[in-house]
N, C-alpha and C. Protein backbone atom coordinates (compact mmCIF):
# COMPACT_ATOMS: atom_id res chain seq x y z
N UNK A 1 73.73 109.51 112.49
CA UNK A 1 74.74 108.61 111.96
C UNK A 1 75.47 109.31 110.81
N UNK A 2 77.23 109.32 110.89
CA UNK A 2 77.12 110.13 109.68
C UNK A 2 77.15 109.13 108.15
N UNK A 3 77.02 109.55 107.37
CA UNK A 3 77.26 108.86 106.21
C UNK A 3 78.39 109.35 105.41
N UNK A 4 78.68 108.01 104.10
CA UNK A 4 79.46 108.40 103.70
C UNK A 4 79.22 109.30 102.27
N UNK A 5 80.06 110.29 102.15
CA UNK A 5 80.07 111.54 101.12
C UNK A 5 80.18 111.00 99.69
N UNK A 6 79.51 110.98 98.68
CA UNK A 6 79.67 110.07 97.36
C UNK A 6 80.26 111.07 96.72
N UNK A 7 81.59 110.55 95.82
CA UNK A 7 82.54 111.46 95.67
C UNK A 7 82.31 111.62 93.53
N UNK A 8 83.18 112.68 93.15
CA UNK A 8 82.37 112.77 92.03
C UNK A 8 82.99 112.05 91.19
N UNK A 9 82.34 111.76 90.44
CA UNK A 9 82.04 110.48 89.45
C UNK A 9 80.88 109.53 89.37
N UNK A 10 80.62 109.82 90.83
CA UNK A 10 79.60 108.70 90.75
C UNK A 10 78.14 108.92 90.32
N UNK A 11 77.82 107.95 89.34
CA UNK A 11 76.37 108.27 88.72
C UNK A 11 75.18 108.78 89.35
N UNK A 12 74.79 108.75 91.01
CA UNK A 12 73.84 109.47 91.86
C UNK A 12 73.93 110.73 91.25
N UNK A 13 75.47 111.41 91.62
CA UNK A 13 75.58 113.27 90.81
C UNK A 13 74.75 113.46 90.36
N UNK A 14 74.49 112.55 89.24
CA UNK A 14 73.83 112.84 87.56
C UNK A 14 72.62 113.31 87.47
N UNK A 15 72.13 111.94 88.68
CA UNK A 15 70.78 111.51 88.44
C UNK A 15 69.55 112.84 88.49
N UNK A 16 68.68 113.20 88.05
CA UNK A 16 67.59 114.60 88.78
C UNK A 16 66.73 113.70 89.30
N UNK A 17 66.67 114.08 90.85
CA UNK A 17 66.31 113.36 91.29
C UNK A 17 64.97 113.45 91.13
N UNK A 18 63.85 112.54 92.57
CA UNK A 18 62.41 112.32 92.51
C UNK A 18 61.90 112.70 93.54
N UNK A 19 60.62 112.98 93.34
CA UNK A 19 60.14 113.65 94.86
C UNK A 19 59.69 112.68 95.72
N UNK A 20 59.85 113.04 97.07
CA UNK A 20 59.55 112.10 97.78
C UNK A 20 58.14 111.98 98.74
N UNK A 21 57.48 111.04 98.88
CA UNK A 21 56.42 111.48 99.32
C UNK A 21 55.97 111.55 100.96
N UNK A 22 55.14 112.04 101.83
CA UNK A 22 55.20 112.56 102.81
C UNK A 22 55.56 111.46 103.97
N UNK A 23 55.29 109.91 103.57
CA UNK A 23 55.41 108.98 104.28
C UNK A 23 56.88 108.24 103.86
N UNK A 24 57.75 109.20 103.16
CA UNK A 24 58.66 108.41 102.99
C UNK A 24 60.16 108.03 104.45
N UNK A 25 59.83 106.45 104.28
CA UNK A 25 60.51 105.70 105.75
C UNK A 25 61.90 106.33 106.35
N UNK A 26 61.18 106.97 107.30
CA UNK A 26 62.91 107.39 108.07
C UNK A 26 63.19 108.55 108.02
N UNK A 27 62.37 109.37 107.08
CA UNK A 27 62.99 110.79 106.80
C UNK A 27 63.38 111.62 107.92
N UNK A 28 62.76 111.22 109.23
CA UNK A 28 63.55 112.69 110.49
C UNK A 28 65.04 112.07 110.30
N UNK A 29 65.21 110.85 111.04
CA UNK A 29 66.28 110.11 110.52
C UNK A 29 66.93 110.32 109.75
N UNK A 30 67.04 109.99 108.74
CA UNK A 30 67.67 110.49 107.71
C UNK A 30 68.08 112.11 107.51
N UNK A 31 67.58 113.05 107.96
CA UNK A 31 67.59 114.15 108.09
C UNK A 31 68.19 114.71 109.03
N UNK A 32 68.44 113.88 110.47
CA UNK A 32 69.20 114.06 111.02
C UNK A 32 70.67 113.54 110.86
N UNK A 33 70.85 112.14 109.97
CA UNK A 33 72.00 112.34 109.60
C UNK A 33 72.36 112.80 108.66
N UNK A 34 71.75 113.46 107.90
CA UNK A 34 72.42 114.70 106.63
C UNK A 34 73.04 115.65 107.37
N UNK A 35 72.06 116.22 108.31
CA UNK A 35 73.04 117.11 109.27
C UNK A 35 74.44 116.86 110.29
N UNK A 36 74.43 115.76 110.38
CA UNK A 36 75.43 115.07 110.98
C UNK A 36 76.23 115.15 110.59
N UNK A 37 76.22 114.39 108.94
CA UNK A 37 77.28 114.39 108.13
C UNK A 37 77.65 115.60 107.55
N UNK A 38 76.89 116.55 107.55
CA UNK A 38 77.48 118.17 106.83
C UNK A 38 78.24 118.55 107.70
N UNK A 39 78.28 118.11 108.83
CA UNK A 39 78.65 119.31 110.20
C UNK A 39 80.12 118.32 110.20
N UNK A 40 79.91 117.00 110.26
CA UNK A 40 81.22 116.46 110.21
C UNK A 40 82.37 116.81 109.48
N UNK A 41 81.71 117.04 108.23
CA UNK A 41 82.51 117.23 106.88
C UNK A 41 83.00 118.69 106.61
N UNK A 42 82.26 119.51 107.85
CA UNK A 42 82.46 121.52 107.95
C UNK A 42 81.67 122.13 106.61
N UNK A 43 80.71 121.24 106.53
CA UNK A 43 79.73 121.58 104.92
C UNK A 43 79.01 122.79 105.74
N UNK A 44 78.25 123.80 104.80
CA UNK A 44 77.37 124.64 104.86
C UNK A 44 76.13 123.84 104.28
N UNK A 45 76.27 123.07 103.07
CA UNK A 45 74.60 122.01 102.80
C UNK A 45 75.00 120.87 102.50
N UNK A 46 74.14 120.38 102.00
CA UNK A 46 74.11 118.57 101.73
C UNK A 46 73.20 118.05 101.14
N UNK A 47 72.83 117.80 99.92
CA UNK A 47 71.66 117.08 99.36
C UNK A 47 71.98 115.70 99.30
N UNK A 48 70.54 114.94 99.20
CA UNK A 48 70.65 113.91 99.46
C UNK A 48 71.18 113.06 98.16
N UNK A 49 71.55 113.43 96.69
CA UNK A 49 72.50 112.70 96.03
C UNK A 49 73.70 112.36 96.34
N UNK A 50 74.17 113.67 97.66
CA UNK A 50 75.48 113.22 97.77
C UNK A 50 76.15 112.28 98.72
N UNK A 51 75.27 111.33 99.38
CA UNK A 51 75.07 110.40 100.12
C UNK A 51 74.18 109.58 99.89
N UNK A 52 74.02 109.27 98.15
CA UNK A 52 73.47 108.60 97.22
C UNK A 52 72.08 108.28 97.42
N UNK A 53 71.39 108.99 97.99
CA UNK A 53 69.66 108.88 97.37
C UNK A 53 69.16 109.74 96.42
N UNK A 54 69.42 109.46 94.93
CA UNK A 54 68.39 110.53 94.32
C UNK A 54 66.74 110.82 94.54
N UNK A 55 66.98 111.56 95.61
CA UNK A 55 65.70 112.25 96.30
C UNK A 55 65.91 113.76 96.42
N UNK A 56 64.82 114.36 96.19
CA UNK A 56 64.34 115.68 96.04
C UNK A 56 65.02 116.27 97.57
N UNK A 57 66.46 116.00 98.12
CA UNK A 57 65.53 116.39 99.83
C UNK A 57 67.19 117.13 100.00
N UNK A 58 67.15 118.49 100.63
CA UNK A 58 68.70 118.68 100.82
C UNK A 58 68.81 119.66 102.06
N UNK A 59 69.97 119.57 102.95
CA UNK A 59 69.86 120.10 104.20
C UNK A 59 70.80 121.03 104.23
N UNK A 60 70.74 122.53 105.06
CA UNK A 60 71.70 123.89 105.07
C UNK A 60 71.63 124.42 106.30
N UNK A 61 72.89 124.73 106.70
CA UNK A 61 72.83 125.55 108.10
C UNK A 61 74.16 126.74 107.15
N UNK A 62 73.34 127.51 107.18
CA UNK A 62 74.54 128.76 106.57
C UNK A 62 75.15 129.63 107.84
N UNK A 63 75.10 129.74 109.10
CA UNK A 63 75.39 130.02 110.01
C UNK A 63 76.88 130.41 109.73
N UNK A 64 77.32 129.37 109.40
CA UNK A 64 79.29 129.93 109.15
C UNK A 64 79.71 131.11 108.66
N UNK A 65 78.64 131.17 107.34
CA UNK A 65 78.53 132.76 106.92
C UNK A 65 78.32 133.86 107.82
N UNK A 66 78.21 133.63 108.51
CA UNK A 66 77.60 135.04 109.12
C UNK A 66 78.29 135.62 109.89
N UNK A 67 79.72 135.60 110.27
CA UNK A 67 80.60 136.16 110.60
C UNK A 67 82.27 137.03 109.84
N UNK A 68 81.03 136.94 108.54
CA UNK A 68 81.14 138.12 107.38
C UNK A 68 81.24 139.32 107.84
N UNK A 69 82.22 140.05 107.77
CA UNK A 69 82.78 141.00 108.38
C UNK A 69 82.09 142.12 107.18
N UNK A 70 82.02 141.61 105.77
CA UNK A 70 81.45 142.48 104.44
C UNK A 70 79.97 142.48 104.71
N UNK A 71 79.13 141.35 105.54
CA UNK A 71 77.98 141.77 104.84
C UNK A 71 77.36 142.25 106.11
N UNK A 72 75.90 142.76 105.65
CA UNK A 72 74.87 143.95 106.70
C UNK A 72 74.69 143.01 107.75
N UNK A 73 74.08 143.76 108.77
CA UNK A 73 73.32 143.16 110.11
C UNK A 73 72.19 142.00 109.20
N UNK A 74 71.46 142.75 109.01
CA UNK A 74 70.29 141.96 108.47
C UNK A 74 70.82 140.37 107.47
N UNK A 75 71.68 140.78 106.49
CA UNK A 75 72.23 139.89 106.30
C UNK A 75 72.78 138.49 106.82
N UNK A 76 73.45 138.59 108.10
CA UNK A 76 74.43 138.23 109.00
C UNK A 76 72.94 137.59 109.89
N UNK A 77 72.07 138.19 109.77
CA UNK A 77 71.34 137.59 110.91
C UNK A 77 70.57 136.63 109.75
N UNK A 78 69.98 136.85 108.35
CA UNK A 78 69.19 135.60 107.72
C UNK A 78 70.07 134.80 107.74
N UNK A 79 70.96 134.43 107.57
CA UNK A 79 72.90 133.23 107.44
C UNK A 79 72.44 132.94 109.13
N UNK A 80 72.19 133.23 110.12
CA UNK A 80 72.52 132.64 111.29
C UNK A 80 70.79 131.85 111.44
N UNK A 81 70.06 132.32 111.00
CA UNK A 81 68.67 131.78 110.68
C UNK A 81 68.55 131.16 109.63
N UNK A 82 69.65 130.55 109.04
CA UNK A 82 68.95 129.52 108.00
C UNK A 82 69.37 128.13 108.04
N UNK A 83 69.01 127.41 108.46
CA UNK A 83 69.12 125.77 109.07
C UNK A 83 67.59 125.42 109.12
N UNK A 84 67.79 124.30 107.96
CA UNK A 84 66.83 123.50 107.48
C UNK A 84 66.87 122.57 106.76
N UNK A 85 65.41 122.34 106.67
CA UNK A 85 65.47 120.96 105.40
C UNK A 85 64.54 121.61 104.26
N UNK A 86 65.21 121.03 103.26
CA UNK A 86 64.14 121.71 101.75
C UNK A 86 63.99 120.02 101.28
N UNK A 87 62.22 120.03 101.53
CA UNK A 87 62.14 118.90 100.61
C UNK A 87 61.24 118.96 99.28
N UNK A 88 61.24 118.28 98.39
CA UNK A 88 60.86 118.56 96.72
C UNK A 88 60.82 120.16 96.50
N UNK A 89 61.95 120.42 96.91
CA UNK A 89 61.82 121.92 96.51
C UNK A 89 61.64 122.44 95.01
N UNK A 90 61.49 123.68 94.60
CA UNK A 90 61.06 124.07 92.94
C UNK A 90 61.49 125.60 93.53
N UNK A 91 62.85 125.99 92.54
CA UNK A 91 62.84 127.19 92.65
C UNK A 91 62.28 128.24 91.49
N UNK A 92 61.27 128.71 92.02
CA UNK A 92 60.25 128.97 91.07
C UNK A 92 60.70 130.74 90.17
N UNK A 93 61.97 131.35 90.85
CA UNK A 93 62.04 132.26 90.03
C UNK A 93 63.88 132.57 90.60
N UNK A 94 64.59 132.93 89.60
CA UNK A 94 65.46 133.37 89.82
C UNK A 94 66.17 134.86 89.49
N UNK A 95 66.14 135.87 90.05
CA UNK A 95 66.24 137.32 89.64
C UNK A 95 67.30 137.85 90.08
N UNK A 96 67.88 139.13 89.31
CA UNK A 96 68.87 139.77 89.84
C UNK A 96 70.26 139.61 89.58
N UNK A 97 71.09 140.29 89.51
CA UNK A 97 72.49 140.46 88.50
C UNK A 97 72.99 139.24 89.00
N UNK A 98 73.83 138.51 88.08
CA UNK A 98 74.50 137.19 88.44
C UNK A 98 76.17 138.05 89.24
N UNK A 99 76.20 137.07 90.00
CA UNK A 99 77.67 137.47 90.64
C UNK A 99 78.59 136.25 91.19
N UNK A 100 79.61 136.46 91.16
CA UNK A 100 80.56 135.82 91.17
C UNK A 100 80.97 135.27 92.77
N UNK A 101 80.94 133.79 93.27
CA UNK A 101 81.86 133.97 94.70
C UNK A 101 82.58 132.58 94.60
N UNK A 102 83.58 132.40 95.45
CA UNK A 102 84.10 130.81 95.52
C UNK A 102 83.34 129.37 96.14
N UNK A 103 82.77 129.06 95.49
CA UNK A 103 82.24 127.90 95.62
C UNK A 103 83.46 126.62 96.10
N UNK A 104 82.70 125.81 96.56
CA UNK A 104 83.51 124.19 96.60
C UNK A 104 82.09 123.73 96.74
N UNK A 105 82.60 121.59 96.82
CA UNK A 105 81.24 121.05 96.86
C UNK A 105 82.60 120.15 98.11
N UNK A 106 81.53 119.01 99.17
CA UNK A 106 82.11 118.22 99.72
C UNK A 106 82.20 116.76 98.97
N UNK A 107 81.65 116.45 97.69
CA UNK A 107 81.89 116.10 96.67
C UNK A 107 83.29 115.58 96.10
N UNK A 108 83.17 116.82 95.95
CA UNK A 108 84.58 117.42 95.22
C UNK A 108 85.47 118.50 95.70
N UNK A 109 86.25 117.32 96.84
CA UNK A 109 87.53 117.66 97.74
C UNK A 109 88.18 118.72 97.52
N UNK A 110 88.90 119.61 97.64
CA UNK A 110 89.86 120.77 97.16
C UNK A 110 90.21 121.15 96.15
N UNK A 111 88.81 121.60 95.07
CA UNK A 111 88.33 122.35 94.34
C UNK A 111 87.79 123.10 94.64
N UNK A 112 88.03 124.57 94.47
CA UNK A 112 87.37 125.43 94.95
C UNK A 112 87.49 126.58 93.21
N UNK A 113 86.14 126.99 93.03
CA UNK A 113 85.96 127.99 91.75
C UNK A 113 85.47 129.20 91.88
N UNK A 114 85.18 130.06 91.33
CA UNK A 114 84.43 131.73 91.41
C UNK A 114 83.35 130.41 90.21
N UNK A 115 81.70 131.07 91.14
CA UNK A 115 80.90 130.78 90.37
C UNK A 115 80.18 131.30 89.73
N UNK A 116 79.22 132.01 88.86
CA UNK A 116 77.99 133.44 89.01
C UNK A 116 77.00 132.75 89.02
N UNK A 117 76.14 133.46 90.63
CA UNK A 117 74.50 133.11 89.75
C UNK A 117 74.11 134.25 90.16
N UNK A 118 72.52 134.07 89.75
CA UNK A 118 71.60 135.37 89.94
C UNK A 118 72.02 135.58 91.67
N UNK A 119 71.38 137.08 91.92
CA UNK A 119 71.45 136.83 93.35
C UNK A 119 70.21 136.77 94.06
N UNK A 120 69.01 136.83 93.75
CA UNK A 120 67.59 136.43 94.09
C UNK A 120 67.17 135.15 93.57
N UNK A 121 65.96 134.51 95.03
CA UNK A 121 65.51 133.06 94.10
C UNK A 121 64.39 133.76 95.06
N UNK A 122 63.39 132.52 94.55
CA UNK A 122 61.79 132.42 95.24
C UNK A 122 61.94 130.96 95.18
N UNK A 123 61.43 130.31 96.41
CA UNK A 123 61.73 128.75 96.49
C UNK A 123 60.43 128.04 96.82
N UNK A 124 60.05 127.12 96.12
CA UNK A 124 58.55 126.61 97.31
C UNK A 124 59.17 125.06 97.55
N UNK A 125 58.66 124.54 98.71
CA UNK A 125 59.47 123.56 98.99
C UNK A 125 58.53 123.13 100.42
N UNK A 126 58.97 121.66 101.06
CA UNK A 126 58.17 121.58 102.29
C UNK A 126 59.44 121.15 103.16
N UNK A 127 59.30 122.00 104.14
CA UNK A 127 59.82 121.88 105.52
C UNK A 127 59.92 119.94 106.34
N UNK A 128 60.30 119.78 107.31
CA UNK A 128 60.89 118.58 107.78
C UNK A 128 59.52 118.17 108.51
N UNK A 129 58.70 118.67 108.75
CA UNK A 129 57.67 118.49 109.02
C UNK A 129 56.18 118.46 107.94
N UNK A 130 56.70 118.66 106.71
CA UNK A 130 55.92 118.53 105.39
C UNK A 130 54.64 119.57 105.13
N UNK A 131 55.09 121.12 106.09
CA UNK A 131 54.62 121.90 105.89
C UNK A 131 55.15 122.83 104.64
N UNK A 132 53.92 123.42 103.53
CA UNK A 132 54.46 123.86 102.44
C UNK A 132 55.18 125.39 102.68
N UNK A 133 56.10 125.92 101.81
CA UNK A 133 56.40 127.19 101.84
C UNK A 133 56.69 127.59 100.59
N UNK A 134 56.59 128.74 100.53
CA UNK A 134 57.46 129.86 99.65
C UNK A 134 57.59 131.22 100.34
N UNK A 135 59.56 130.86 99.92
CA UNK A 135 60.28 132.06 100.30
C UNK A 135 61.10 132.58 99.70
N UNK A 136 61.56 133.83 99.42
CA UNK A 136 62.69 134.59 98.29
C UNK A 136 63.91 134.11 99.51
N UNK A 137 64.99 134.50 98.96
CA UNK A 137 66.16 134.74 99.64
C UNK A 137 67.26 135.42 98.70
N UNK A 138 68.09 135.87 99.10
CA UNK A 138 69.56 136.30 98.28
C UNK A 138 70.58 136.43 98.91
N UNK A 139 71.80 137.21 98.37
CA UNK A 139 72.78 137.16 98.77
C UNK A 139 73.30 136.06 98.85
N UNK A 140 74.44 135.66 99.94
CA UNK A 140 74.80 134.07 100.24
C UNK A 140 73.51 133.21 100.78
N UNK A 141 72.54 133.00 101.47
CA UNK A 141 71.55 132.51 101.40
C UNK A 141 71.15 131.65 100.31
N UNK A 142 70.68 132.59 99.41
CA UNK A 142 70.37 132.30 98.00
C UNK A 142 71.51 131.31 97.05
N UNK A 143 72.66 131.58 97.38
CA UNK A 143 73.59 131.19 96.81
C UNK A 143 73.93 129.30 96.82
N UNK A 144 73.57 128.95 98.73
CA UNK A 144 73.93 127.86 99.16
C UNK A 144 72.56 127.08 98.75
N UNK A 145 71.27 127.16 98.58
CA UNK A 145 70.53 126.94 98.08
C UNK A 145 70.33 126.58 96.94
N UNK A 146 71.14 127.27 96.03
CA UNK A 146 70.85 127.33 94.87
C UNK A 146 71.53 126.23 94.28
N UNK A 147 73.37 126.12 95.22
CA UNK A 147 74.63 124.69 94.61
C UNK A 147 73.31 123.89 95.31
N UNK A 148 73.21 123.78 96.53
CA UNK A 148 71.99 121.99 96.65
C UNK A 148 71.03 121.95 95.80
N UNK A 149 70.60 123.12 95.38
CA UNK A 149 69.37 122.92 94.48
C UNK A 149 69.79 122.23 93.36
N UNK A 150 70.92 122.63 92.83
CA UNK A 150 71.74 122.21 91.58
C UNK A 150 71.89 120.71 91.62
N UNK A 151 72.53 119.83 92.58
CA UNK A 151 72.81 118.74 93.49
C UNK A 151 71.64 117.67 93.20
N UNK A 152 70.08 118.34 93.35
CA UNK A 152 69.10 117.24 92.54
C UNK A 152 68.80 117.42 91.52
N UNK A 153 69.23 118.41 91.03
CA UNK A 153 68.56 118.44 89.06
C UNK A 153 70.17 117.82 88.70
N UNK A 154 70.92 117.07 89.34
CA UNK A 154 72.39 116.50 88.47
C UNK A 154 73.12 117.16 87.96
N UNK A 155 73.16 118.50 88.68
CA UNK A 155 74.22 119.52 88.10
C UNK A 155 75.36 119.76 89.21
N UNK A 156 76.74 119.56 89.06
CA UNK A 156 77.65 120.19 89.80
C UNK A 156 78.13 121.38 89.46
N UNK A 157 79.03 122.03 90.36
CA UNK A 157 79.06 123.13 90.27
C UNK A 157 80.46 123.54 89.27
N UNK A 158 80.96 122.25 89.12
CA UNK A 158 81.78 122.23 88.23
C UNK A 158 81.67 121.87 86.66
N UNK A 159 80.37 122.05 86.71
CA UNK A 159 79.47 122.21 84.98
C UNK A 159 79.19 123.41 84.69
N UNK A 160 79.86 124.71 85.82
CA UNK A 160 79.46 125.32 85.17
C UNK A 160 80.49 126.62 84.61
N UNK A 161 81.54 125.54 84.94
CA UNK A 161 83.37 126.37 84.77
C UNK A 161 83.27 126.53 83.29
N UNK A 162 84.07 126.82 82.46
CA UNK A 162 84.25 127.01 81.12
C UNK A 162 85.16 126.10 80.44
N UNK A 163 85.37 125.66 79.61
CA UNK A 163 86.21 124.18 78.49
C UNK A 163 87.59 124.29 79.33
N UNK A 164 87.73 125.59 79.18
CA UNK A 164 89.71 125.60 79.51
C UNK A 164 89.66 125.34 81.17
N UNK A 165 88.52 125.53 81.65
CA UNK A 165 88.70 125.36 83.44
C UNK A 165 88.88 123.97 83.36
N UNK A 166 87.83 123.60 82.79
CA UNK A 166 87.53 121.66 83.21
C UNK A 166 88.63 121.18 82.97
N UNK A 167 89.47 121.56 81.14
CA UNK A 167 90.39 120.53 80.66
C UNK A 167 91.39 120.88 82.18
N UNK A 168 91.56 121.57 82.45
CA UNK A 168 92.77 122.16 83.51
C UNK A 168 92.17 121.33 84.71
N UNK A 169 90.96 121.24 85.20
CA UNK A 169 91.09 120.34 86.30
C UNK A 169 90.49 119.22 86.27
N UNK A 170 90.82 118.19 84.64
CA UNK A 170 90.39 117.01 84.40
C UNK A 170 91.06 115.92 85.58
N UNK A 171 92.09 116.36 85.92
CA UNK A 171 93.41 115.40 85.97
C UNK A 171 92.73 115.44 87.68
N UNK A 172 92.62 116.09 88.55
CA UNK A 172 92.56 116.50 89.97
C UNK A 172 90.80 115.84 89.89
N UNK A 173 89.96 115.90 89.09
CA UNK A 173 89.07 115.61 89.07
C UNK A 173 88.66 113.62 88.97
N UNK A 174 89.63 112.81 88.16
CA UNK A 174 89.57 111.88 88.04
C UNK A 174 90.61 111.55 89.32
N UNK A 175 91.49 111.70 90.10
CA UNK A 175 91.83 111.67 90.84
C UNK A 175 90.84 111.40 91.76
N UNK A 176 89.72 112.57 92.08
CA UNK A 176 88.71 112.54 93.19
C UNK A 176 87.66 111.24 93.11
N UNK A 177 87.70 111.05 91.60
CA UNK A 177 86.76 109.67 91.15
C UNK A 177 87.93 108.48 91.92
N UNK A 178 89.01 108.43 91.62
CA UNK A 178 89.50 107.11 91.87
C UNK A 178 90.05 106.45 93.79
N UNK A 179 89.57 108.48 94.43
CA UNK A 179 89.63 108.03 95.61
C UNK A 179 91.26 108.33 96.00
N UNK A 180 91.94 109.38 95.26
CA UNK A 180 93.79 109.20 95.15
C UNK A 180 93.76 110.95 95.76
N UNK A 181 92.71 111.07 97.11
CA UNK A 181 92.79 112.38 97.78
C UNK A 181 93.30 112.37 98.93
N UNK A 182 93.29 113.26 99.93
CA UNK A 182 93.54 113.17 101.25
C UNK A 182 92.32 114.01 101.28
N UNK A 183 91.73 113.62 102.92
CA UNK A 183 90.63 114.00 103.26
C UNK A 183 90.28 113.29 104.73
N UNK A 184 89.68 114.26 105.50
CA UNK A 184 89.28 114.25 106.52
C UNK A 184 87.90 114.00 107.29
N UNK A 185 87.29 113.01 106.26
CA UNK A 185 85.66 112.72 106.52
C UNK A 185 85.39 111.80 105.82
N UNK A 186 84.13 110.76 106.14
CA UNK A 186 84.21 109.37 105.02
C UNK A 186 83.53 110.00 103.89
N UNK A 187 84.13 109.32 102.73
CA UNK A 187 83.54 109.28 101.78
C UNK A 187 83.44 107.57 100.62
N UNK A 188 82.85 107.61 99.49
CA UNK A 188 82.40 106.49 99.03
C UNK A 188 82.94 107.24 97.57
N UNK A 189 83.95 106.46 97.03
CA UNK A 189 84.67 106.61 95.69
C UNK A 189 83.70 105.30 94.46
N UNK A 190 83.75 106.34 93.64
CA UNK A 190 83.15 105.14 92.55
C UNK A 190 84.36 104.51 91.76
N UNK A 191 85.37 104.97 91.67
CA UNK A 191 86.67 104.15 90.62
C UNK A 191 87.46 103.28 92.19
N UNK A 192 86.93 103.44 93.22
CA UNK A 192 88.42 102.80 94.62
C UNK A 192 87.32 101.53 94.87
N UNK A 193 88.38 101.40 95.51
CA UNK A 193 87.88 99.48 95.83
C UNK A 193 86.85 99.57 97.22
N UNK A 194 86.77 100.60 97.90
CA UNK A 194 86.00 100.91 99.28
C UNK A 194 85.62 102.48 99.56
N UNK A 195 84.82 102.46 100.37
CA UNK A 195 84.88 103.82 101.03
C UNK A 195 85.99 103.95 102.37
N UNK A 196 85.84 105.16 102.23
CA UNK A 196 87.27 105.35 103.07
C UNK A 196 87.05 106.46 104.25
């Protein structure tokens, strides 16, 4: 089923979320429509704040990447192998020179920024089946992981522009709160009278 996209402003963003526990109701469900709705929306991930459950739980198919003409075989093939679910994930280490790429969120409609993070993580987290893991990743991998990871600790990716970015896209930003976008997928405005 897809759901609708909670657009920014709305207090879910904020929230860091909670972990959820292994019997929590519906989760294939629910998990299958996170993926629904990412794929609708042409997302690469989706945590579950942004379809308002502050819950630990966020879904990625990086596949799109991987017809990166810049990056290695090996590369190109972890991006076509990474589709999953991360639930109460903890990224337990983050290493390696921060670097810069263009981010967007489905959030936050046609904004798009250069972001930096590290380019290594180590993640432990349980699978859709509530088997535990830990795994490193980097490159873009690491990257799409890291904005959903951001997504339940209540961080957007636009917290992490600089004073003169934000004041510059205050105006396009309260816009996206009041629902005064064009857009091609439902979403749920916190300043508009409906979702749309």
């Amino acid at each position: 089923m897809i759901l609708p996209i909670v657009a920014y402003g709305d207090p879910v963003l904020r929230k860091v979320a909670k972990d959820i526990p292994q019997e929590y109701p519906k989760l294939a469900e629910l998990i299958d429509s996170m993926f629904e709705t990412m794929y609708n929306a042409y997302g690469v991930g989706l945590a579950a704040p942004q379809v308002g459950l502050p819950i630990r739980l966020f879904v990625i198919d990086a596949s799109a990447f991987a017809d990166d003409d810049d990056l290695s075989e090996e590369e190109k093939e972890s991006l076509r192998s990474l589709k999953k679910a991360f639930i109460n994930p903890t990224i337990v280490e983050e290493t390696g020179e921060e670097w810069a790429f263009n981010e967007g969120c489905l959030s936050i409609p046609d904004i798009r920024e250069d972001i930096s993070r590290k380019a290594n993580i180590k993640i432990e987290y349980y699978d859709a089946d509530f088997n535990k893991h830990v795994e490193e990743y980097n490159g873009l991998a690491a990257r799409v992981i890291q904005h959903e990871y951001d997504h339940i600790e209540g961080i957007l990716f636009t917290d992490k522009l600089s004073s003169l970015k934000k004041r510059l896209l205050k105006g396009k930003l309260t816009n996206i709160s009041k629902g005064k976008i064009r857009i091609d997928y439902k979403m749920r405005f916190p300043d508009a009278k409906k979702a749309r």
